[in-house]
Protein backbone atom coordinates (compact mmCIF):
# COMPACT_ATOMS: atom_id res chain seq x y z
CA UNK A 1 -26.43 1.61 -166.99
CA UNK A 2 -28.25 4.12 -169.25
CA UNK A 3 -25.09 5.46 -171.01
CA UNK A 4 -23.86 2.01 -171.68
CA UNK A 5 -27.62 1.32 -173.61
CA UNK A 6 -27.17 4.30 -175.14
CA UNK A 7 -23.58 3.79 -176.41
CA UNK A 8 -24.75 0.70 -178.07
CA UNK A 9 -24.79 0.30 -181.96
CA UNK A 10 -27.64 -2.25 -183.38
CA UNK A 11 -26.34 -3.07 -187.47
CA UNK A 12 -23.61 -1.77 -189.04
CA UNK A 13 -23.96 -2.15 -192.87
CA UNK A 14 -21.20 -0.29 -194.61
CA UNK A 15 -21.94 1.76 -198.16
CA UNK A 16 -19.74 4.38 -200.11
CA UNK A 17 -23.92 5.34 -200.57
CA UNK A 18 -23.84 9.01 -199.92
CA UNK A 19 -20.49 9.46 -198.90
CA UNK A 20 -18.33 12.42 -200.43
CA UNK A 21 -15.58 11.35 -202.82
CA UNK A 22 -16.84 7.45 -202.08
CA UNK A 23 -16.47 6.52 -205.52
CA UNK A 24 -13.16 7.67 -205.94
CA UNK A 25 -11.94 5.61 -202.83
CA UNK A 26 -13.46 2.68 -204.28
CA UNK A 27 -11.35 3.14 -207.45
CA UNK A 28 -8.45 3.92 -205.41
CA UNK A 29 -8.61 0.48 -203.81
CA UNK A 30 -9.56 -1.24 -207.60
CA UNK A 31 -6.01 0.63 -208.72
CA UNK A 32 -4.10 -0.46 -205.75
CA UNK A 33 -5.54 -4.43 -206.18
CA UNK A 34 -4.43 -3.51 -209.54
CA UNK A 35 -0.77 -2.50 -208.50
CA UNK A 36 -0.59 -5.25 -206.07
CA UNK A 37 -1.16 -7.93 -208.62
CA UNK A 38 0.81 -6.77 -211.22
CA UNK A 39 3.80 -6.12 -208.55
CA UNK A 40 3.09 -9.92 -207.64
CA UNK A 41 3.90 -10.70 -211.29
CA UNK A 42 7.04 -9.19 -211.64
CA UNK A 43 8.28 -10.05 -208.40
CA UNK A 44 7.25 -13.67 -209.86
CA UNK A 45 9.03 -13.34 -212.96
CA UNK A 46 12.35 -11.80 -211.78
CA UNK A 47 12.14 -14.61 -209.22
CA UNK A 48 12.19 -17.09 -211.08
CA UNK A 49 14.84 -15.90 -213.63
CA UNK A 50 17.17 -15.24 -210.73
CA UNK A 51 16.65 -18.40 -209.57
CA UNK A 52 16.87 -20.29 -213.27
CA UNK A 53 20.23 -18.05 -213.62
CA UNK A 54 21.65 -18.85 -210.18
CA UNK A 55 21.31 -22.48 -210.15
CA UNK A 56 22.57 -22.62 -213.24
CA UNK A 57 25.71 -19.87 -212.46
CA UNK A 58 26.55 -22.09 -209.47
CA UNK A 59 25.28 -18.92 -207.28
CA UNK A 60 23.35 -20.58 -204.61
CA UNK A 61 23.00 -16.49 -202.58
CA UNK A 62 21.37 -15.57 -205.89
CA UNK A 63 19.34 -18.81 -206.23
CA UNK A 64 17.22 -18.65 -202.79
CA UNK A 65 16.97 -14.70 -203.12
CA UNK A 66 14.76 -15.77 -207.00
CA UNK A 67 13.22 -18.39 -205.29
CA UNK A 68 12.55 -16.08 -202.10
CA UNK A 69 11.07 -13.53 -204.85
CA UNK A 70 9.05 -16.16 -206.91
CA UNK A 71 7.30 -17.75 -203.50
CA UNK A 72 6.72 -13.53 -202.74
CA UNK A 73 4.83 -12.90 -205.70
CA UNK A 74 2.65 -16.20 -205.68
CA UNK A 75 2.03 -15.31 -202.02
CA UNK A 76 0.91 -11.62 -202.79
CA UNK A 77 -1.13 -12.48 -206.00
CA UNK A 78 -3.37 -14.88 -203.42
CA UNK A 79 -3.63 -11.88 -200.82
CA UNK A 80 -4.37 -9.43 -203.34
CA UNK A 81 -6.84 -11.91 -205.06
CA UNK A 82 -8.67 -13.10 -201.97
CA UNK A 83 -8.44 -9.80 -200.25
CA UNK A 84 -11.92 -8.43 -200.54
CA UNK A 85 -13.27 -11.85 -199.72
CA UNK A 86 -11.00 -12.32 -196.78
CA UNK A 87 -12.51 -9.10 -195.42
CA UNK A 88 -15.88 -9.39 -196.24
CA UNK A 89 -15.84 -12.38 -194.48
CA UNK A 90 -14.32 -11.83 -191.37
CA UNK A 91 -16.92 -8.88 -191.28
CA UNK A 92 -19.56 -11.20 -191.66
CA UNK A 93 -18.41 -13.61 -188.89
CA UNK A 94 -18.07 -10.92 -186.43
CA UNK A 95 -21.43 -10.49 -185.99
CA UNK A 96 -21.64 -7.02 -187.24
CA UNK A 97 -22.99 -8.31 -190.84
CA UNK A 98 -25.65 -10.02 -189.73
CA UNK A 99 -28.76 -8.19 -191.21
């Protein structure tokens, strides 16, 4: 019974405060949100040019694949967009937020 009160954690409050190299990760993840949005853009524009160019070429194949792409890249921009708030607050709901 005594290990398991021991093993217990009270708050959990992450920071990059202190940590080696923690303001380099944190750009890190800024350039990646960066990389994922502007990958959602052109996957948004090639979509929908492939799409424009295969309904009008008759191709339906070629059609779905644009439209595939343009849904893709509306679909990432939201994930990439909402991603720190998505986290932050299933992090808060899980209890281990609470301050």
């Amino acid at each position: 019974m005594s290990v398991s009160l021991l093993a217990q954690v009270d708050n959990v409050t992450p920071t990059a405060d202190g940590l080696p190299g923690g303001d380099f990760i944190v750009e890190m993840l800024n350039w990646i949100t960066w990389l994922a949005l502007y990958g959602s853009l052109a996957s948004l524009l090639i979509g929908a040019g492939l799409w424009g160019l295969g309904q009008l070429g008759g191709n339906a194949q070629g059609a779905t694949r644009g439209k595939t792409l343009a849904i893709a890249g509306g679909i990432g921009a939201i994930v990439a967009g909402l991603s720190v708030t998505i986290v932050n607050t299933l992090f808060d709901q899980s209890g281990a937020g609470a301050g």
